[in-house]
N, C-alpha and C. Protein backbone atom coordinates (compact mmCIF):
# COMPACT_ATOMS: atom_id res chain seq x y z
N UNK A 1 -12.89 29.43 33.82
CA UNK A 1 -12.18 29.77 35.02
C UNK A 1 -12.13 28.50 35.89
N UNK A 2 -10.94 28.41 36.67
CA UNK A 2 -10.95 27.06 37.36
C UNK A 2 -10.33 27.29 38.57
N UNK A 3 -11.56 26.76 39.28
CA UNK A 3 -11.44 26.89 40.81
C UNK A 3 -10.93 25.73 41.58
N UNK A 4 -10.34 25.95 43.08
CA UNK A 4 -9.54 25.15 43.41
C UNK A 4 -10.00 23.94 43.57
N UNK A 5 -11.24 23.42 43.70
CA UNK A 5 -12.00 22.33 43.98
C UNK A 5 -11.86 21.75 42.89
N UNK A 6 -11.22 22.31 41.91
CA UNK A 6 -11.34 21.16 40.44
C UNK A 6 -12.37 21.83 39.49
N UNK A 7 -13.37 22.55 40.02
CA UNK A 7 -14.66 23.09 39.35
C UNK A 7 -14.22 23.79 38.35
N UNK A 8 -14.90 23.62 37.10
CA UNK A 8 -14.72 25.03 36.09
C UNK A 8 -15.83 25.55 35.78
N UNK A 9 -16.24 26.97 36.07
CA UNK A 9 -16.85 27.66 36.04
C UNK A 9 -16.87 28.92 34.71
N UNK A 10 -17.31 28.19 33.41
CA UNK A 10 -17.23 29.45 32.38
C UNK A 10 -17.68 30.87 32.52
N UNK A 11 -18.50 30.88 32.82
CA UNK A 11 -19.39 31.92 33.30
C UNK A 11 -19.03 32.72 34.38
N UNK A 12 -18.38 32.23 35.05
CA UNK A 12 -17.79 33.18 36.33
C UNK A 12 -17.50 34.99 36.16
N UNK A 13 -16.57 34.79 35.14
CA UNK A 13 -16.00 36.39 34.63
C UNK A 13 -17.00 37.25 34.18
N UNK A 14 -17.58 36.46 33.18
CA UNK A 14 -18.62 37.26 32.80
C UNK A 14 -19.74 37.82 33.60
N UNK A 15 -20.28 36.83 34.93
CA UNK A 15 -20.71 37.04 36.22
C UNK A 15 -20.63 38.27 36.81
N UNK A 16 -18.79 38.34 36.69
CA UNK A 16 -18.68 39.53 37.92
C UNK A 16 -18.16 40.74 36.67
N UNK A 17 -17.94 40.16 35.33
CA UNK A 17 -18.23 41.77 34.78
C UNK A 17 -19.44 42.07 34.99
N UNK A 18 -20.53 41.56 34.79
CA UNK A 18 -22.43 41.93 34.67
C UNK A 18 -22.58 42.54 36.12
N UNK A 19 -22.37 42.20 37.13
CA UNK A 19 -22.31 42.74 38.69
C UNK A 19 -21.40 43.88 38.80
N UNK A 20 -20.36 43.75 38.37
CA UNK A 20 -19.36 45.01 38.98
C UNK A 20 -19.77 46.09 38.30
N UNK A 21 -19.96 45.89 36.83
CA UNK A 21 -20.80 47.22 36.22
C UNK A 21 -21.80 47.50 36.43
N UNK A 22 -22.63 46.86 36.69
CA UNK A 22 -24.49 46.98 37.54
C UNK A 22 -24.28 47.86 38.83
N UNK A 23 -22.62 47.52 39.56
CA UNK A 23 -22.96 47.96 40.68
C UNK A 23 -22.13 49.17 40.85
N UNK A 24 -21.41 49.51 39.90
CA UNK A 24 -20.39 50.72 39.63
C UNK A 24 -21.94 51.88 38.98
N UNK A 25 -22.73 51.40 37.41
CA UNK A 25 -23.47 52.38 37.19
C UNK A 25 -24.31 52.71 37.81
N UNK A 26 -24.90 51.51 39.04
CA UNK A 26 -26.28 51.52 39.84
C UNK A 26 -25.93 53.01 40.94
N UNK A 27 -24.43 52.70 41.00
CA UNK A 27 -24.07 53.97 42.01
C UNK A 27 -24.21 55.66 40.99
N UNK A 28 -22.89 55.28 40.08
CA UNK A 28 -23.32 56.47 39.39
C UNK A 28 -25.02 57.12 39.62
N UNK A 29 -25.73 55.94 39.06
CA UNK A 29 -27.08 56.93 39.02
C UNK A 29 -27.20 57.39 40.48
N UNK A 30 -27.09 56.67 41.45
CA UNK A 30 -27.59 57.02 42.53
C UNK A 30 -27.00 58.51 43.15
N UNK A 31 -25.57 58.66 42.70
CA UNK A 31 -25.11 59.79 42.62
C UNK A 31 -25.87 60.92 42.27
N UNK A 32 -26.39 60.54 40.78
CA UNK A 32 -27.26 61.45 40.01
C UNK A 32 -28.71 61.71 40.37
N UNK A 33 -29.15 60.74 41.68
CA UNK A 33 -30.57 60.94 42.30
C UNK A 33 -31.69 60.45 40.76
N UNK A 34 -30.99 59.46 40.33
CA UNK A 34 -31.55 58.65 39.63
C UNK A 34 -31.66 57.11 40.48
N UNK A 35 -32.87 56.57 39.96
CA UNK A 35 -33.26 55.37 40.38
C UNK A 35 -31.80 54.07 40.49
N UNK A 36 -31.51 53.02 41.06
CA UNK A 36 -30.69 52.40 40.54
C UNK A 36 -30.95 51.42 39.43
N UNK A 37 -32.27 51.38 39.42
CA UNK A 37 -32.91 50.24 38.47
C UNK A 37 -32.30 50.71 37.39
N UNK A 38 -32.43 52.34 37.13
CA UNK A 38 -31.77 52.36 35.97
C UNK A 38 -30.59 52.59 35.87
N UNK A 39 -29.53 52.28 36.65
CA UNK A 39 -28.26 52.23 36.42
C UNK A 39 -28.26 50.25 36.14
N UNK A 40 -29.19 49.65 36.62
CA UNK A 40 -28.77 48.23 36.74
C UNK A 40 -29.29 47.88 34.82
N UNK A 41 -30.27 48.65 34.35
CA UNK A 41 -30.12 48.33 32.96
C UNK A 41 -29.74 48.79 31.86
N UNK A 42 -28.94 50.10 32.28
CA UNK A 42 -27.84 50.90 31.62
C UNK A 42 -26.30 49.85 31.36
N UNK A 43 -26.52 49.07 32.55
CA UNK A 43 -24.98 48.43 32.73
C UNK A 43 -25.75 47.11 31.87
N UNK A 44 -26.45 46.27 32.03
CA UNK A 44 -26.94 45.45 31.29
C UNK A 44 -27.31 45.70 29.45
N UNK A 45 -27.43 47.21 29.43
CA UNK A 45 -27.50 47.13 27.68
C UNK A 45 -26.04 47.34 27.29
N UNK A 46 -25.02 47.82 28.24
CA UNK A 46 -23.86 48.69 28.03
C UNK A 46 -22.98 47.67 28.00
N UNK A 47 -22.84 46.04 28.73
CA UNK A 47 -21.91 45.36 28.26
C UNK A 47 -22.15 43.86 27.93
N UNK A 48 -23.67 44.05 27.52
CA UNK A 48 -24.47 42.74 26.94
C UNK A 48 -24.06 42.84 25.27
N UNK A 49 -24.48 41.42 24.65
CA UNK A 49 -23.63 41.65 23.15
C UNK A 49 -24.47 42.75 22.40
N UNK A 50 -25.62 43.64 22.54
CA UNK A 50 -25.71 44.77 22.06
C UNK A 50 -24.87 45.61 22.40
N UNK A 51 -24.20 45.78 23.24
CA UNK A 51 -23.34 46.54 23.47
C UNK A 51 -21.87 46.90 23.41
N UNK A 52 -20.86 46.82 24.09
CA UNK A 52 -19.30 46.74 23.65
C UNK A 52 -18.76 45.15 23.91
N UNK A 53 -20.19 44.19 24.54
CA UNK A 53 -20.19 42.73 24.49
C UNK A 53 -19.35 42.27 25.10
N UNK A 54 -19.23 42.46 26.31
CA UNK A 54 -18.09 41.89 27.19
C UNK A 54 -18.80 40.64 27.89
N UNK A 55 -19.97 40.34 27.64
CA UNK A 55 -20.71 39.26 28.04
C UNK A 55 -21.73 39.26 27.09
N UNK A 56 -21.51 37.54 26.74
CA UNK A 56 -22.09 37.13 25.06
C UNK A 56 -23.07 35.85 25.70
N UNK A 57 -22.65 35.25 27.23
CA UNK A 57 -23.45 34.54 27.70
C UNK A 57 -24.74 34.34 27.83
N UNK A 58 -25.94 33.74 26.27
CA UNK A 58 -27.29 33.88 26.18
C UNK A 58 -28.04 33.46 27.94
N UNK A 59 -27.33 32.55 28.24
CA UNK A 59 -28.01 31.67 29.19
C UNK A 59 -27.61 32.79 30.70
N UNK A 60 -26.41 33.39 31.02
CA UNK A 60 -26.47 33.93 31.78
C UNK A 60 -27.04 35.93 31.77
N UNK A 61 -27.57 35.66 30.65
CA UNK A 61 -28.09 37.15 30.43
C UNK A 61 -29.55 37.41 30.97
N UNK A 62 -30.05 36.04 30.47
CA UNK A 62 -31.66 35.51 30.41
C UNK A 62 -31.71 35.28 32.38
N UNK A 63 -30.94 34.96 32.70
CA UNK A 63 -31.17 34.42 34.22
C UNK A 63 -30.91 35.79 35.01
N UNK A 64 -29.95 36.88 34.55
CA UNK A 64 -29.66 37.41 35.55
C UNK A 64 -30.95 38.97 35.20
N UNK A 65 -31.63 38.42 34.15
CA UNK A 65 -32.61 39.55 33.47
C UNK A 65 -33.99 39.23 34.61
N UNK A 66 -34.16 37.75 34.22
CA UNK A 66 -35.18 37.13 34.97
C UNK A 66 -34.94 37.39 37.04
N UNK A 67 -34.04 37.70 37.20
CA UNK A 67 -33.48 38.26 38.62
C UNK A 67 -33.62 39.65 38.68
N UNK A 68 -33.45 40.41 37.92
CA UNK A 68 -33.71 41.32 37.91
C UNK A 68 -34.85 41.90 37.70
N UNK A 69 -35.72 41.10 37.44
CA UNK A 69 -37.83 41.59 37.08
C UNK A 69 -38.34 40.89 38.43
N UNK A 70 -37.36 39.83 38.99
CA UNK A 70 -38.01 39.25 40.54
C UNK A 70 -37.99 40.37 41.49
N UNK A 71 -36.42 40.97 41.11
CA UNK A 71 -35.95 42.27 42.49
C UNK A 71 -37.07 43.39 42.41
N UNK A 72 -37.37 44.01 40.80
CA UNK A 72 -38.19 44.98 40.68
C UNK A 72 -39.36 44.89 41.12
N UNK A 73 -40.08 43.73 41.15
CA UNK A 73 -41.16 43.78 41.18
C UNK A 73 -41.32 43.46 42.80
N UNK A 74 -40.51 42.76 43.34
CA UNK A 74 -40.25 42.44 44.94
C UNK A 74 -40.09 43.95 45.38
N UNK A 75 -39.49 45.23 44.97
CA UNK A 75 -39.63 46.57 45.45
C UNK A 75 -40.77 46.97 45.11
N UNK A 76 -40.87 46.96 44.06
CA UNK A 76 -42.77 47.35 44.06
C UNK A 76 -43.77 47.09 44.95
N UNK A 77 -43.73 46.00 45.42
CA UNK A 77 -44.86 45.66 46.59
C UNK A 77 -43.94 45.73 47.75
N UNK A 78 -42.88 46.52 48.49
CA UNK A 78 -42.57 46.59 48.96
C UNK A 78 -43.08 48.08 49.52
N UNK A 79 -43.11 48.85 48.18
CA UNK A 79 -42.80 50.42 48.26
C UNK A 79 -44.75 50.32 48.21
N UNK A 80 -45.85 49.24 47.96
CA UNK A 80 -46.91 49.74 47.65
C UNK A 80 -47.41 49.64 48.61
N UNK A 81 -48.38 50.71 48.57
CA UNK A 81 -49.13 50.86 50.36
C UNK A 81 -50.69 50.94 49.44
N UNK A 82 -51.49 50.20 50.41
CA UNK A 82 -52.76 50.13 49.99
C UNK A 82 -53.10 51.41 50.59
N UNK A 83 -53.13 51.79 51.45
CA UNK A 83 -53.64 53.19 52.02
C UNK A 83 -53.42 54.19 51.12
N UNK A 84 -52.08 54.63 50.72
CA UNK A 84 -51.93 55.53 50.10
C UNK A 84 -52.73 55.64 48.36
N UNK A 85 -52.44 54.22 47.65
CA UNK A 85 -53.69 54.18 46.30
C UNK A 85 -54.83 54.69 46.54
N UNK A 86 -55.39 53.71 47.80
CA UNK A 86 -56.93 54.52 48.26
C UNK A 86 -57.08 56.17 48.34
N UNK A 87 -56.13 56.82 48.83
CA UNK A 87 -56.30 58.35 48.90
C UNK A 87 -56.06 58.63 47.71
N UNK A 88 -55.50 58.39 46.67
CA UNK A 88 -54.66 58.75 45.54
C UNK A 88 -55.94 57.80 44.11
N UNK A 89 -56.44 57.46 44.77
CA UNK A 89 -57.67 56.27 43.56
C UNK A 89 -57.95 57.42 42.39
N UNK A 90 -58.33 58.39 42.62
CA UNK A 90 -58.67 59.13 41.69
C UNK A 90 -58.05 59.56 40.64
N UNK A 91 -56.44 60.32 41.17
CA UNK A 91 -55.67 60.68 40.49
C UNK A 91 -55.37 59.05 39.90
N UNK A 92 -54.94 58.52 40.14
CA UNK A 92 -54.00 57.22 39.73
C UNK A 92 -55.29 56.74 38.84
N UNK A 93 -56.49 56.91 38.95
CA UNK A 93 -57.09 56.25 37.76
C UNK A 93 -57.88 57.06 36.73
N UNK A 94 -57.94 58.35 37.09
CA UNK A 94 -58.20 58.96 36.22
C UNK A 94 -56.33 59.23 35.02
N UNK A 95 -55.37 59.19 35.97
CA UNK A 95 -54.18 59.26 34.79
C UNK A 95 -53.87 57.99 34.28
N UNK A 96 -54.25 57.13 34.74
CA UNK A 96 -54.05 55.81 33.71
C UNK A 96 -55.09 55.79 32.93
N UNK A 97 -56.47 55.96 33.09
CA UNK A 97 -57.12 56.21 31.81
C UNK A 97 -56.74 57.16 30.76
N UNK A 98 -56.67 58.23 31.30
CA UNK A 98 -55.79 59.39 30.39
C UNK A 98 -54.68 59.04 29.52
N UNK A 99 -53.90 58.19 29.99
CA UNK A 99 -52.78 57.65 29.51
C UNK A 99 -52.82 56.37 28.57
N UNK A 100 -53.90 55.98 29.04
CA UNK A 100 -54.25 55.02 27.97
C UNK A 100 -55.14 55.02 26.80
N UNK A 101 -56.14 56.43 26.93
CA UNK A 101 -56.71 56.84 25.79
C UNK A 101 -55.72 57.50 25.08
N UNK A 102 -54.83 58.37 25.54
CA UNK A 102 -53.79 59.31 24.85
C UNK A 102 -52.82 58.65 23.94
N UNK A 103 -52.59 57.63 24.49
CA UNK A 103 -51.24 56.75 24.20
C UNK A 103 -51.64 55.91 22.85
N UNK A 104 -53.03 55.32 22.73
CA UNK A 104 -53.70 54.26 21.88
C UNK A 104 -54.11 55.20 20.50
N UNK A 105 -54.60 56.17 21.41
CA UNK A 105 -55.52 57.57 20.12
C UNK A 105 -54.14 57.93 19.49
N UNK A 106 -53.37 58.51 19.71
CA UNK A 106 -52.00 58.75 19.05
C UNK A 106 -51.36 58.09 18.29
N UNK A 107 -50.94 56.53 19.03
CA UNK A 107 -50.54 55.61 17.94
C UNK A 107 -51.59 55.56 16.69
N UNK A 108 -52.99 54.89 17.07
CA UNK A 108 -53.64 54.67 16.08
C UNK A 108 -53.97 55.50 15.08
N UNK A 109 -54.00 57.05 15.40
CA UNK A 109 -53.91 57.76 14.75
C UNK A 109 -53.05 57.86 14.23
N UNK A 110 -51.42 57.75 14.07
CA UNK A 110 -50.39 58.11 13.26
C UNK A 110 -50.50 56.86 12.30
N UNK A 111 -50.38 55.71 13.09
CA UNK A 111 -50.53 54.91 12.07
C UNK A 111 -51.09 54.62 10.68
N UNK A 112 -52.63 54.86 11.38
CA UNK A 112 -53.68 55.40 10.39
C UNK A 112 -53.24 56.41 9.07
N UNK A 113 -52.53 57.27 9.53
CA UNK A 113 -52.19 58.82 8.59
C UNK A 113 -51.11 57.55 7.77
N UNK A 114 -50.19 56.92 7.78
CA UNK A 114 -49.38 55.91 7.53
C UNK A 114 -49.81 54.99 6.31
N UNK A 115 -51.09 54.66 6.79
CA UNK A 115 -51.92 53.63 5.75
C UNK A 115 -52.17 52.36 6.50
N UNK A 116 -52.36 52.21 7.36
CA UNK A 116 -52.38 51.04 7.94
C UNK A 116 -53.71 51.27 8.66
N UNK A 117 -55.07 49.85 8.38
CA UNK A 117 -56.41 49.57 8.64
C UNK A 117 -56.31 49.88 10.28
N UNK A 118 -57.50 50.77 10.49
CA UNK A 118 -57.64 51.07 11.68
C UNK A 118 -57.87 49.88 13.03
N UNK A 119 -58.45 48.97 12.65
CA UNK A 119 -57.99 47.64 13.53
C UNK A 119 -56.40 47.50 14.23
N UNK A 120 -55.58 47.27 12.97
CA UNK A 120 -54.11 46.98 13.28
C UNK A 120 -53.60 48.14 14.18
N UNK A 121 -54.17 49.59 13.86
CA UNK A 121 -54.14 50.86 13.76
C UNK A 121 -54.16 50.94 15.54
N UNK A 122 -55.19 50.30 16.08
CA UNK A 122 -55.88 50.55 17.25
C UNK A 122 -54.78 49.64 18.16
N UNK A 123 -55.06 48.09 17.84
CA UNK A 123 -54.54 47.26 18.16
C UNK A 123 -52.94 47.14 18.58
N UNK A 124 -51.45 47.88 17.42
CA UNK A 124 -50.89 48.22 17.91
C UNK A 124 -50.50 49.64 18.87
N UNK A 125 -52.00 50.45 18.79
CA UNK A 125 -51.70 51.27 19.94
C UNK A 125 -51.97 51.08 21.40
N UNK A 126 -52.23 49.85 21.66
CA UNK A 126 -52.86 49.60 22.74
C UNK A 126 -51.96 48.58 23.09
N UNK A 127 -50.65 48.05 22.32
CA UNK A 127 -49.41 46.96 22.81
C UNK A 127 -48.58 48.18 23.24
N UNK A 128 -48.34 49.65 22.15
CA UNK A 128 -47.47 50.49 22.82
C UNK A 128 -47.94 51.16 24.10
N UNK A 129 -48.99 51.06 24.15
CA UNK A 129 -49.39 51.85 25.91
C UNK A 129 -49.10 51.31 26.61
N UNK A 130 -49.61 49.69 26.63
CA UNK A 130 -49.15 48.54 27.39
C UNK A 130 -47.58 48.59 27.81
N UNK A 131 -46.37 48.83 26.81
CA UNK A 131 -46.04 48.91 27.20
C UNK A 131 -45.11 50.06 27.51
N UNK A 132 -45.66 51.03 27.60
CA UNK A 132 -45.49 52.51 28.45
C UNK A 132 -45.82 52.43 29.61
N UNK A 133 -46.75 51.27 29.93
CA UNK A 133 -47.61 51.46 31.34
C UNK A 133 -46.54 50.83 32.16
N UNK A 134 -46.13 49.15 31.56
CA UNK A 134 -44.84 48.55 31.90
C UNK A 134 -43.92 49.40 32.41
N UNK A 135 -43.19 50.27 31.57
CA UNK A 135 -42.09 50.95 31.36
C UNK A 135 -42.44 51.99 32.93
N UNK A 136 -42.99 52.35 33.18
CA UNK A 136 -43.63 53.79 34.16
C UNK A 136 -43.30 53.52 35.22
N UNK A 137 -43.64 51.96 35.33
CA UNK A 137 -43.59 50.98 36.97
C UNK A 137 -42.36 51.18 38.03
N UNK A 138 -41.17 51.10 36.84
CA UNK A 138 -39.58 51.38 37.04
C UNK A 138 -39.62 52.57 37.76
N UNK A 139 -40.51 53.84 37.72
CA UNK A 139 -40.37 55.19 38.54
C UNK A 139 -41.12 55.29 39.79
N UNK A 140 -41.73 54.06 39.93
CA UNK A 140 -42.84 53.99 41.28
C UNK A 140 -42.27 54.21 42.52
N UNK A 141 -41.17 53.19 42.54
CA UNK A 141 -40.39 53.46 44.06
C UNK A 141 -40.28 55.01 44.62
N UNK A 142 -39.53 55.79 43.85
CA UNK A 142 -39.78 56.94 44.09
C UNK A 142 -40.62 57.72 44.19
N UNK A 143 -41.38 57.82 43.44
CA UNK A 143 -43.05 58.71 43.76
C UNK A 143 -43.48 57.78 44.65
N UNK A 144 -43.35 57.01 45.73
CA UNK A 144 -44.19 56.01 46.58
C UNK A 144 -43.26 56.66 47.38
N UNK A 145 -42.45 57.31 47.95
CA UNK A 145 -42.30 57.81 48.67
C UNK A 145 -41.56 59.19 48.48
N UNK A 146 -42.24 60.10 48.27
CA UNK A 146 -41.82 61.52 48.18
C UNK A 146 -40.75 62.57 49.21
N UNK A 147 -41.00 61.75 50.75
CA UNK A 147 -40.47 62.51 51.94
C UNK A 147 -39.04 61.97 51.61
N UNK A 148 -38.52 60.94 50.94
CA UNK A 148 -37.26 59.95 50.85
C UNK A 148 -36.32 60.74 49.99
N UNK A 149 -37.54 61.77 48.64
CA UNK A 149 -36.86 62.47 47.67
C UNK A 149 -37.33 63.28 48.11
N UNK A 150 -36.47 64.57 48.47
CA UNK A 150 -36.41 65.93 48.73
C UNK A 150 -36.50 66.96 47.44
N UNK A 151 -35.68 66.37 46.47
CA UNK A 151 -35.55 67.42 45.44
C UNK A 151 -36.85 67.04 44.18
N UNK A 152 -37.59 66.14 44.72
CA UNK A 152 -38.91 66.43 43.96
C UNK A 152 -40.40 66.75 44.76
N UNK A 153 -40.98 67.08 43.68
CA UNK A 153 -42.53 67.30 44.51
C UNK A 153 -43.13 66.23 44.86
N UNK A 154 -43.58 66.73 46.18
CA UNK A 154 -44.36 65.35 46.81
C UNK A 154 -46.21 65.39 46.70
N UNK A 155 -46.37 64.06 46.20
CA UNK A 155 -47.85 63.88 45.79
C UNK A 155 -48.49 64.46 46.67
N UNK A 156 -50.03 64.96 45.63
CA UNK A 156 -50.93 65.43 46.51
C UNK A 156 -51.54 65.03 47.54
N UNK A 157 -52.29 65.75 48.61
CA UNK A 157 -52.54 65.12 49.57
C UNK A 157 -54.21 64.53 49.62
């Protein structure tokens, strides 16, 4: 693409396809009282080259991915209140233990039934929790504030 300054900018189009669909599905979800995070990586698998590949740009996929784990995680400590963990310490660590014995015992166990040495067995059940635990983070904003969502239940007190 070539801008009036003389500049050529390859990447430009592909730019504002990756944005205009981020910001067309980010709404959809929001419509749907879904998170936008996950409209922003619905639109990112939906026209990245896994997808119908309307953007094949390695270098601008990787940057605008890496922007997008800055934003998430910049809402995360936005939405985290030390006060509220403290009241909540119990639940929140008795279900991450729960979740992490459940998650590890399961894998390793299927695996196991599979044929595979209970080491490896253990070991990859404890990369898939890892990253389930990852994966969970994406729903925090919302359960961090319950009064914001009406149409769900709000944490205990």
């Amino acid at each position: 693409m070539l801008l009036a300054a003389g500049l050529q900018l390859p990447f430009l189009g592909e730019l504002v396809t990756l944005l205009g669909a981020g910001t067309a599905i980010a709404y959809l979800c929001y419509r749907l009282r879904l998170e936008p995070v996950v409209g922003f990586l619905l639109a990112g698998v939906l026209v990245g080259p896994g997808g119908i590949g309307l953007v094949q740009n390695e270098t601008l996929i990787g940057r605008m991915a890496e922007i997008g784990v800055i934003l998430l995680l910049f809402s995360i400590g936005v939405e985290f209140s030390l006060e509220k963990l403290a009241r909540l310490s119990r639940l929140v660590l008795g279900g991450g233990l729960l979740q992490m014995g459940a998650t590890t015992a399961l894998v390793a166990l299927l695996l196991h039934l599979l044929g595979t040495t209970w080491p490896v067995a253990i070991f990859t059940g404890t990369l898939v929790h890892s990253a389930a635990r990852r994966s969970s983070w994406v729903c925090w904003p919302s359960a961090a504030k319950p009064e914001a969502r009406p149409d769900r239940p709000a944490w205990p007190s």
